[in-house]
PDB file of N, CA and C in Angstrom:
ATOM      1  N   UNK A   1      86.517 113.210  94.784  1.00  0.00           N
ATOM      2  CA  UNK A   1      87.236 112.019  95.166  1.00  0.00           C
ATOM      3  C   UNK A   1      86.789 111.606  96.566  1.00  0.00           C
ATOM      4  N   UNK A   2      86.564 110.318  96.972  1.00  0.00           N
ATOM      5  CA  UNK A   2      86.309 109.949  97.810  1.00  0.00           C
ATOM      6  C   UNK A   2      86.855 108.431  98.620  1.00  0.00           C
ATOM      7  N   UNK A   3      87.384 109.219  99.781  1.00  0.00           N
ATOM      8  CA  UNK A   3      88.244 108.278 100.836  1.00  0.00           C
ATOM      9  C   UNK A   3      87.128 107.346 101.337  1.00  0.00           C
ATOM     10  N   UNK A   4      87.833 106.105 101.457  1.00  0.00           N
ATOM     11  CA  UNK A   4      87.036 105.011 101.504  1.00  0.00           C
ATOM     12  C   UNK A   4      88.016 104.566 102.787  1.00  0.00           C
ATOM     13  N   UNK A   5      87.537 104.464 104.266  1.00  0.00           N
ATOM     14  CA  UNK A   5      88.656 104.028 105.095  1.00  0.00           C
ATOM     15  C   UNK A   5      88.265 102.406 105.537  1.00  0.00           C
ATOM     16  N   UNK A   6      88.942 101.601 105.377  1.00  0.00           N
ATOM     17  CA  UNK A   6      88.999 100.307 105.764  1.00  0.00           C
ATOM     18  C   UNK A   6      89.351 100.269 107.521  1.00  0.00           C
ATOM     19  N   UNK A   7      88.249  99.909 107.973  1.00  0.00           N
ATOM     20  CA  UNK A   7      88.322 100.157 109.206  1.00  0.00           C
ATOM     21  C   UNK A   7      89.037  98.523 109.975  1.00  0.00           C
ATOM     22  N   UNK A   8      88.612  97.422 109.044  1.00  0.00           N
ATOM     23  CA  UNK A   8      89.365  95.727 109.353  1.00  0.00           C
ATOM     24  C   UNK A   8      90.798  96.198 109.320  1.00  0.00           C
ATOM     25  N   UNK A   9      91.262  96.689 108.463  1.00  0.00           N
ATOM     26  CA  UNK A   9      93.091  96.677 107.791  1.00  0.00           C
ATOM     27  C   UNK A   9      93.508  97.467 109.232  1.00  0.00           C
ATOM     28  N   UNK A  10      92.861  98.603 109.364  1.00  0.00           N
ATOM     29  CA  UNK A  10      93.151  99.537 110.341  1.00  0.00           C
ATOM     30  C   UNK A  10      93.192  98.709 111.827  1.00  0.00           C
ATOM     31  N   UNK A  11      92.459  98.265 112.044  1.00  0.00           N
ATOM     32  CA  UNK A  11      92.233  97.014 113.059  1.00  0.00           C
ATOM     33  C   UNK A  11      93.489  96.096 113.174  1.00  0.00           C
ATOM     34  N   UNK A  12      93.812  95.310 112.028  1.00  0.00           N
ATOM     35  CA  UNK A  12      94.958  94.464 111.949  1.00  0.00           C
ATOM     36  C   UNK A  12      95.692  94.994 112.211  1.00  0.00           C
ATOM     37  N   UNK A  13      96.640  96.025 111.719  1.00  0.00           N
ATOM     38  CA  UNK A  13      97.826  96.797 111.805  1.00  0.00           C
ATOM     39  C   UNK A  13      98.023  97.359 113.304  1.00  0.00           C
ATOM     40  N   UNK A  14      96.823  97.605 113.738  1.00  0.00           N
ATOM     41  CA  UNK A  14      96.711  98.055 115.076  1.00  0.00           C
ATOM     42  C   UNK A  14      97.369  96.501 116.003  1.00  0.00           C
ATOM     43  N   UNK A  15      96.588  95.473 115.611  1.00  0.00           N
ATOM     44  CA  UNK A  15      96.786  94.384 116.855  1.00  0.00           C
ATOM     45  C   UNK A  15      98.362  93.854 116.301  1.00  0.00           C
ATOM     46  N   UNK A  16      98.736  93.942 115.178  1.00  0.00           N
ATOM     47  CA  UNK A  16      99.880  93.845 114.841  1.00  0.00           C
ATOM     48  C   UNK A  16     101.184  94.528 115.859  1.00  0.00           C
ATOM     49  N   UNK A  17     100.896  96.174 115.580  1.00  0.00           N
ATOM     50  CA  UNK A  17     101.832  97.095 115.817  1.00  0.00           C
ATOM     51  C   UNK A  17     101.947  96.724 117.772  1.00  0.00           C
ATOM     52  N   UNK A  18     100.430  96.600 118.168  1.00  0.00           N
ATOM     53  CA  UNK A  18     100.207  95.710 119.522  1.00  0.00           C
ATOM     54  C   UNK A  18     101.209  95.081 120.046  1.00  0.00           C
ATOM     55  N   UNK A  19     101.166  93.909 119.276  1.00  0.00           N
ATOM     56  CA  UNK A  19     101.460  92.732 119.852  1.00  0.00           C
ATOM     57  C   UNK A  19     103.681  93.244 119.745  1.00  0.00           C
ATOM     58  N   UNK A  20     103.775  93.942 118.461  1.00  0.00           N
ATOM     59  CA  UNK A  20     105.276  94.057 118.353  1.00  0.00           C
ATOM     60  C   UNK A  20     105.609  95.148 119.507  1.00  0.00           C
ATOM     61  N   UNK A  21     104.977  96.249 120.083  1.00  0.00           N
ATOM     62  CA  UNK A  21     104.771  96.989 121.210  1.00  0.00           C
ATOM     63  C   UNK A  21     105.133  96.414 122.114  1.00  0.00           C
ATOM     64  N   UNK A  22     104.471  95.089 122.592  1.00  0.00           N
ATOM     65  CA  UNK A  22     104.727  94.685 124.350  1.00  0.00           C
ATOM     66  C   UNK A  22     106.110  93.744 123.996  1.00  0.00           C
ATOM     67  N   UNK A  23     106.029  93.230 123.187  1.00  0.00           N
ATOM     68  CA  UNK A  23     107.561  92.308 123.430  1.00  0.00           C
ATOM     69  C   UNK A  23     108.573  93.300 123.405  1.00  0.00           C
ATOM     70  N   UNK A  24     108.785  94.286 122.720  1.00  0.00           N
ATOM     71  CA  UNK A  24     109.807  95.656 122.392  1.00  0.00           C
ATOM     72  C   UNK A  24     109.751  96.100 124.004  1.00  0.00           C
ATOM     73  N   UNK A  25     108.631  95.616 124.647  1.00  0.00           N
ATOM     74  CA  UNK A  25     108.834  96.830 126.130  1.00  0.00           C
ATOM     75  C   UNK A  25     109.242  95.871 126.563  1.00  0.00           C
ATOM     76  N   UNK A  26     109.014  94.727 126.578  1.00  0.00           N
ATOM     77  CA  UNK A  26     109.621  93.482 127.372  1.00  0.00           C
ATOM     78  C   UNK A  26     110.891  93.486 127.173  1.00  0.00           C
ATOM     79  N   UNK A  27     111.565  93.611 125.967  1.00  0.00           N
ATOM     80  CA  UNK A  27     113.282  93.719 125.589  1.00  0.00           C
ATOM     81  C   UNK A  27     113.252  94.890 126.490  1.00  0.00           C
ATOM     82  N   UNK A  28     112.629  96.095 125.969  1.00  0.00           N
ATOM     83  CA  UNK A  28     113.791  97.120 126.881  1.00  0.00           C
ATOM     84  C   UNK A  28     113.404  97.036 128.238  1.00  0.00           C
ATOM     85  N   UNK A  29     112.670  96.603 129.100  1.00  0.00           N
ATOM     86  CA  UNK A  29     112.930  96.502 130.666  1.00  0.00           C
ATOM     87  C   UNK A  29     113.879  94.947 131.075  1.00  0.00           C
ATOM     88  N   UNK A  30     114.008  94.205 129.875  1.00  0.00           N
ATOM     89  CA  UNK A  30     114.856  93.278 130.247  1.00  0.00           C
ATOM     90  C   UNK A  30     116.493  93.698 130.208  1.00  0.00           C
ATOM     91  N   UNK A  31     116.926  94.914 129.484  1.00  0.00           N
ATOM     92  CA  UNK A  31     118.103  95.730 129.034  1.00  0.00           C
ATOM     93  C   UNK A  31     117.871  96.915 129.788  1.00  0.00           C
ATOM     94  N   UNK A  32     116.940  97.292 131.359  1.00  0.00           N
ATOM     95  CA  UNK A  32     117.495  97.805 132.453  1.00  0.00           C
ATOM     96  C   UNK A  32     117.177  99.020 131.532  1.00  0.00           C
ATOM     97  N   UNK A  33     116.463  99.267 130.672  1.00  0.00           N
ATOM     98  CA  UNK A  33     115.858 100.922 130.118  1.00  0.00           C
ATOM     99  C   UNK A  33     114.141 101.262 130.549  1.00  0.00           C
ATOM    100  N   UNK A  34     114.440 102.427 130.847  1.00  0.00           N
ATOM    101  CA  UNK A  34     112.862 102.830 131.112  1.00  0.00           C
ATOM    102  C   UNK A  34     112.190 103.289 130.071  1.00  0.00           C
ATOM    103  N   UNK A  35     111.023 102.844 129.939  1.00  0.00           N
ATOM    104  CA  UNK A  35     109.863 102.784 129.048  1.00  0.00           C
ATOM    105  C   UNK A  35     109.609 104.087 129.464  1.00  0.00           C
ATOM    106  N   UNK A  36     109.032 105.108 128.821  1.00  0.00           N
ATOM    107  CA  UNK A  36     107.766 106.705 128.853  1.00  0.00           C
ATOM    108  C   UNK A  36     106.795 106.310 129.125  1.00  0.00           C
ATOM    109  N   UNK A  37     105.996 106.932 129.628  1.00  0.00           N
ATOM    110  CA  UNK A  37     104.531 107.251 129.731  1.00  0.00           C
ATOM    111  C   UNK A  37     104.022 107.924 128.844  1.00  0.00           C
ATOM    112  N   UNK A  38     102.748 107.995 127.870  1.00  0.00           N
ATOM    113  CA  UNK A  38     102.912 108.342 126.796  1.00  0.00           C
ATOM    114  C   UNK A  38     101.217 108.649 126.857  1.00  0.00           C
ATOM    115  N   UNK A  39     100.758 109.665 126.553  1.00  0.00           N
ATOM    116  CA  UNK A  39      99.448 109.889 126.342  1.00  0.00           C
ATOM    117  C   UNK A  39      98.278 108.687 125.561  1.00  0.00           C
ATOM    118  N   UNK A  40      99.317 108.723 123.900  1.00  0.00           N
ATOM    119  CA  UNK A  40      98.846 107.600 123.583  1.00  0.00           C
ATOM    120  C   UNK A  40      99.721 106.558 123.197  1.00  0.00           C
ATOM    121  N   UNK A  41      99.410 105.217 123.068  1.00  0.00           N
ATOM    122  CA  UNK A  41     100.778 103.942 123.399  1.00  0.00           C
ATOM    123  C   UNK A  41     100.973 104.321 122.023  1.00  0.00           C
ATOM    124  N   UNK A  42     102.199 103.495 121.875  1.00  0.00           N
ATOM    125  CA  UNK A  42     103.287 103.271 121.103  1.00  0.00           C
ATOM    126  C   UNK A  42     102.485 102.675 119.620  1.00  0.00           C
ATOM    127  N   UNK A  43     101.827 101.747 120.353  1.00  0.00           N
ATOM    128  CA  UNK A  43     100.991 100.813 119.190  1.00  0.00           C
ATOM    129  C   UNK A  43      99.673 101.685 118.443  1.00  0.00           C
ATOM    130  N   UNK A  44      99.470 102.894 119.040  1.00  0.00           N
ATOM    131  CA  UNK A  44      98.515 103.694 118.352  1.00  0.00           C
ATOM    132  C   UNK A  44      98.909 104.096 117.390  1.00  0.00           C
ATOM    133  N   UNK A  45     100.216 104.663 117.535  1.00  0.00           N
ATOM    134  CA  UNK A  45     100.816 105.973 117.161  1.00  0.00           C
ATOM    135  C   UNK A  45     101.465 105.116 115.557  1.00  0.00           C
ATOM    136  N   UNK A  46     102.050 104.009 116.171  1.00  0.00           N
ATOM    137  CA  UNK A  46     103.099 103.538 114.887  1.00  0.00           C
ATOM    138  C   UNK A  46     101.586 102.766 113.878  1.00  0.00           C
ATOM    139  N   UNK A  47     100.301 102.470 114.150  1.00  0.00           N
ATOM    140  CA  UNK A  47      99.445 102.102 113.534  1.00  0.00           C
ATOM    141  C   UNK A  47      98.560 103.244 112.948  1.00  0.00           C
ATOM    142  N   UNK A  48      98.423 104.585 113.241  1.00  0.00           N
ATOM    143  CA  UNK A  48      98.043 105.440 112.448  1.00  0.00           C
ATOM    144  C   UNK A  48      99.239 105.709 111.310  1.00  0.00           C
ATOM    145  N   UNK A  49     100.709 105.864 111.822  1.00  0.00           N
ATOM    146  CA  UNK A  49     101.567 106.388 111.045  1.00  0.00           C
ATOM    147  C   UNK A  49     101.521 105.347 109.521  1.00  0.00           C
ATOM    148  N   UNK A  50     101.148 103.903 110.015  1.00  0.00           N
ATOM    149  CA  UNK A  50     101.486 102.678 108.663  1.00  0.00           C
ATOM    150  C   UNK A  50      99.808 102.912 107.901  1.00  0.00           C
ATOM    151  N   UNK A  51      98.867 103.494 108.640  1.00  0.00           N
ATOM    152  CA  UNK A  51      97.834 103.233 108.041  1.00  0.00           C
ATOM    153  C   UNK A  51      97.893 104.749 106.651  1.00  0.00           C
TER     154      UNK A  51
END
């Protein structure tokens, strides 16, 4: 069997998960919460997990 990885889809989901990333940090520093520091961002992590 052989995995075939779509590297475009992987791409999208990435600039997707992106773009929903910075407005989400924008809400929570506008609601006076501190954001982590995070090895890798937010938008990596939730775009491997959907891929």
């Amino acid at each position: 069997m052989y995995l075939i990885l779509n590297t475009t889809k992987l791409i999208e989901i990435y600039i997707t998960c992106d773009d929903f990333a910075k407005k989400f940090e924008q809400y929570q520093l506008s609601q006076g919460q501190v954001v982590p520091q995070e090895k890798m961002s937010c938008s990596e992590i939730m775009a491997i997990v959907i891929y």
